[in-house]
N, C-alpha and C. Protein backbone atom coordinates (compact mmCIF):
# COMPACT_ATOMS: atom_id res chain seq x y z
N UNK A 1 0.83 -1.17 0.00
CA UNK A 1 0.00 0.00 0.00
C UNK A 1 0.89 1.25 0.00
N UNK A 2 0.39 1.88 -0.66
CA UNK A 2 1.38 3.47 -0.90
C UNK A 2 0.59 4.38 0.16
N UNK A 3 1.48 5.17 0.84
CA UNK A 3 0.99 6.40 2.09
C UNK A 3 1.94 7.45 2.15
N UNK A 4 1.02 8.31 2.23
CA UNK A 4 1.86 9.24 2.15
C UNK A 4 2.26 9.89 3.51
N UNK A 5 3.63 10.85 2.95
CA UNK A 5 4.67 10.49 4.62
C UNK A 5 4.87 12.03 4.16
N UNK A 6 4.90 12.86 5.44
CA UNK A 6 5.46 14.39 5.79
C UNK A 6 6.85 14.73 6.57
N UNK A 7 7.55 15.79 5.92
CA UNK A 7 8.78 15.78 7.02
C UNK A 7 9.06 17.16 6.26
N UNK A 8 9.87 17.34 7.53
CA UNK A 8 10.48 19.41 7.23
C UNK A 8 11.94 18.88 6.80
N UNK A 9 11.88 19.40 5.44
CA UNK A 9 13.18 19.19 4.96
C UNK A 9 14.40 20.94 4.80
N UNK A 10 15.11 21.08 5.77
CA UNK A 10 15.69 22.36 5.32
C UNK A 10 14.59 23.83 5.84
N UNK A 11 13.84 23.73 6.84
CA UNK A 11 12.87 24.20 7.52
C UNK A 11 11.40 24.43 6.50
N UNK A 12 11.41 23.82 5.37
CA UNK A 12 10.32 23.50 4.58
C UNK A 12 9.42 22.14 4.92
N UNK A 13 8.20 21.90 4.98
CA UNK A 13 7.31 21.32 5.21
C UNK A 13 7.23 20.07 3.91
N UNK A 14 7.47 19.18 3.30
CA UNK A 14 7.25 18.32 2.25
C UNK A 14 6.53 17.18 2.26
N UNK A 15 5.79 16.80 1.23
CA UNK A 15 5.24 15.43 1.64
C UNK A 15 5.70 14.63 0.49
N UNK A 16 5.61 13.17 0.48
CA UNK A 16 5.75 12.47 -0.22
C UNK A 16 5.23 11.05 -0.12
N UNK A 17 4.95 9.98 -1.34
CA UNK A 17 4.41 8.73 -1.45
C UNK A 17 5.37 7.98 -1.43
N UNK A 18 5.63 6.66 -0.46
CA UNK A 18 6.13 5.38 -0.55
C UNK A 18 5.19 4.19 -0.07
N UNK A 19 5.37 3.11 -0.87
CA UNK A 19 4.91 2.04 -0.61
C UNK A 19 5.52 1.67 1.12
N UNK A 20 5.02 0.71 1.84
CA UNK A 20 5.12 0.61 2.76
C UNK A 20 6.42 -0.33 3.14
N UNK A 21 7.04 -1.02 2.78
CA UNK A 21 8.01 -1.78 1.78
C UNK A 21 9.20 -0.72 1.89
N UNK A 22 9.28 -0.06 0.98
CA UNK A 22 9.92 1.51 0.82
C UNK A 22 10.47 1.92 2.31
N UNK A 23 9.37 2.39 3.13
CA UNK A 23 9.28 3.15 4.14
C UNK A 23 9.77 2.58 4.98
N UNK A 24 9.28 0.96 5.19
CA UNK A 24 10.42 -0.01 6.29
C UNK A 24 11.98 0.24 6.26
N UNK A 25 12.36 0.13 4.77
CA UNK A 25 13.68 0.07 4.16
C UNK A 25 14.68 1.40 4.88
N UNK A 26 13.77 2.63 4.58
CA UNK A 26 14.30 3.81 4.64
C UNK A 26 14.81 3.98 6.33
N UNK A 27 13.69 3.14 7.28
CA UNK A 27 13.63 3.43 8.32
C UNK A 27 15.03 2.69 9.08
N UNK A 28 15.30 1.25 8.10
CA UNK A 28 16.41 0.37 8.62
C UNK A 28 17.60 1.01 8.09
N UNK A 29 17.60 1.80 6.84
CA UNK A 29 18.72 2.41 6.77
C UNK A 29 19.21 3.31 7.41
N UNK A 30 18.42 4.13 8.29
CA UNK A 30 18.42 5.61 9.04
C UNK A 30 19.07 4.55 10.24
N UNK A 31 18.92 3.79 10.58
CA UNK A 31 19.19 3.03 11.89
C UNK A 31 20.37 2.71 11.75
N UNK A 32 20.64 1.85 10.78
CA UNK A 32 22.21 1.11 10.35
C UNK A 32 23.49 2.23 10.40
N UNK A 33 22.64 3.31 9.87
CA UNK A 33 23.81 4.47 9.61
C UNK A 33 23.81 5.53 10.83
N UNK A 34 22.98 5.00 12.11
CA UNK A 34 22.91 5.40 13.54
C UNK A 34 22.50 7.56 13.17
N UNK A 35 21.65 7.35 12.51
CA UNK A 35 20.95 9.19 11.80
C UNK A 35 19.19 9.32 12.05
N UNK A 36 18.94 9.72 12.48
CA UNK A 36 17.38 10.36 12.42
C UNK A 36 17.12 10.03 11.15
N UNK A 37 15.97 9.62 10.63
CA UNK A 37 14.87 9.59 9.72
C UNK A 37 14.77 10.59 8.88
N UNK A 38 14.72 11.71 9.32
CA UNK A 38 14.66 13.07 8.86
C UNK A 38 15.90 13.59 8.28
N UNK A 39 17.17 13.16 8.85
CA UNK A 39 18.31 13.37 8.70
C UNK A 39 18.39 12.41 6.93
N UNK A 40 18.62 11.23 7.00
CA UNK A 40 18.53 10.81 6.11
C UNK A 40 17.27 11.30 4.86
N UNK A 41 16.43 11.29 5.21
CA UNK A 41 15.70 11.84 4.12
C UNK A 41 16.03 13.57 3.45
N UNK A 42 16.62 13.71 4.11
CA UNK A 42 17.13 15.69 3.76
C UNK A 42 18.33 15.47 3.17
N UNK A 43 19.62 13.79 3.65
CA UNK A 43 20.07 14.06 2.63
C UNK A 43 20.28 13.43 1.06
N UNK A 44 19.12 12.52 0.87
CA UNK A 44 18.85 12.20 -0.29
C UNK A 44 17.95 13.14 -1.14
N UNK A 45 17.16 13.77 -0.39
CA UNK A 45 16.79 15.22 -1.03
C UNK A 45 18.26 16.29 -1.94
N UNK A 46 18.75 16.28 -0.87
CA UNK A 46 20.00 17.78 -1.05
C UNK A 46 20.96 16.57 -2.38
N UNK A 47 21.06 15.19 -2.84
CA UNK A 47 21.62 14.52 -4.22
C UNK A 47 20.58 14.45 -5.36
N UNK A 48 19.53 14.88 -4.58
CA UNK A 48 18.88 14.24 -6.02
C UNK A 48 18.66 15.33 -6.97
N UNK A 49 18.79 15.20 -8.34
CA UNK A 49 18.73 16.05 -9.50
C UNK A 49 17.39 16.46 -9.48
N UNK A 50 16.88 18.00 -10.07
CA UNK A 50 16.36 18.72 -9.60
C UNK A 50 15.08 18.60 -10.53
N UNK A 51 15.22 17.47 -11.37
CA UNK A 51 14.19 16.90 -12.54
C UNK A 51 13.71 15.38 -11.52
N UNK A 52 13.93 15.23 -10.96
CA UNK A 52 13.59 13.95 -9.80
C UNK A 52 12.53 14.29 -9.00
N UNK A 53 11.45 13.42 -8.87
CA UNK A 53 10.76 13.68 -7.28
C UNK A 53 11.18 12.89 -6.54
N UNK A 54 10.92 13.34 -5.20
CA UNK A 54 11.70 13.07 -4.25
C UNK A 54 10.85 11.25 -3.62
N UNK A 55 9.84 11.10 -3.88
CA UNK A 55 9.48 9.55 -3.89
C UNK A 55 10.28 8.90 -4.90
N UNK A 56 10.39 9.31 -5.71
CA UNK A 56 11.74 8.80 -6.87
C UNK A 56 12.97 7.85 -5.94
N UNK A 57 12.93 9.82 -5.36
CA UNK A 57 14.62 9.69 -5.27
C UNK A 57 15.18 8.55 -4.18
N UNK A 58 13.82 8.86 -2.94
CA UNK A 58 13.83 7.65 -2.15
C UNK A 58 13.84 6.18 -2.70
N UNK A 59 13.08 6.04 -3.33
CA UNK A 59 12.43 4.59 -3.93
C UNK A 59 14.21 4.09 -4.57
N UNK A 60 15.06 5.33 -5.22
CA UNK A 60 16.19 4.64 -5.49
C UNK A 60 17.40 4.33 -4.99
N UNK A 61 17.36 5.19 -3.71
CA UNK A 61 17.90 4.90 -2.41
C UNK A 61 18.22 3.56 -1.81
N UNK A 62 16.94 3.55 -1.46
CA UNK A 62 17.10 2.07 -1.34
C UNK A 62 17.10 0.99 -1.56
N UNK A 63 16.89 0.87 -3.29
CA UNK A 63 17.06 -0.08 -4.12
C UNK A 63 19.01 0.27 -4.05
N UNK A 64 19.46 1.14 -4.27
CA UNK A 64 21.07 1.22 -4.18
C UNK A 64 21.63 0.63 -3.24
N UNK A 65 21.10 1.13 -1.95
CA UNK A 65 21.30 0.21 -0.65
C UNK A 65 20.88 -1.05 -0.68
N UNK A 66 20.38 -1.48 -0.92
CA UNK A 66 19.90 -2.65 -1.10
C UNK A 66 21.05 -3.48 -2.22
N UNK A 67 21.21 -3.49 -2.76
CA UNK A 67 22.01 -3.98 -4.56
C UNK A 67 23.33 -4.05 -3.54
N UNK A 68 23.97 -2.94 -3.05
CA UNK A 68 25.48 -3.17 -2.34
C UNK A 68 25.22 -3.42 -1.43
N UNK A 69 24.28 -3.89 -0.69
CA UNK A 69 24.67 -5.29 1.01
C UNK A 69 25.05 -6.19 0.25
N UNK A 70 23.94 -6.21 -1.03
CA UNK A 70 24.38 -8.00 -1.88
C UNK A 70 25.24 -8.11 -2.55
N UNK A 71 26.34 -7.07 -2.99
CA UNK A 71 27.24 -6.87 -3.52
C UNK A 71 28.49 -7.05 -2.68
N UNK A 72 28.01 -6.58 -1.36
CA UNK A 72 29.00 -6.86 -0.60
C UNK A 72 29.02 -8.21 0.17
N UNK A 73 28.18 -8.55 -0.04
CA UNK A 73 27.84 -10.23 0.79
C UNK A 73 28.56 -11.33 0.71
C-alpha cells in the first residue's frame, strides 16, 4: 500500500508517497547508519537532480542500498 509520509526538509514542510516496503527500508537504513529519519531523508533530497521527485529519489535509495549489502555479501 502506498501512504503518504510528511517531514520538514531544510525548515520547509514536504510530503511524499512510498509504498510501505519503501518506508520499512528507509527506516532500517536511518538506523544502520545510527541518523534520524529526517536526517537521512534531507540528505537524499540535497543529491537528487532537480528533474527527480523526491518519492523517486527515495524509492532509489534504497534499491542502491539494497544492490550493495548483496554486492557486498
Amino acid at each position: 500500500m502506498i501512504r503518504k509520509h510528511s517531514a520538514t526538509l531544510h525548515g520547509h514542510r514536504t510530503s511524499f508517497s512510498l509504498e510501505d516496503e519503501f518506508w520499512t527500508e528507509l527506516k532500517a537504513i536511518a538506523a544502520s547508519r545510527s541518523m534520524p529519519l529526517a536526517a537521512l531523508i534531507s540528505e537524499i533530497d540535497d543529491g537528487r537532480t532537480p528533474d527527480s521527485n523526491l518519492s523517486s529519489a527515495l524509492r532509489l535509495h534504497v534499491l542502491a542500498w539494497l544492490k550493495s549489502s548483496v554486492a557486498s555479501a
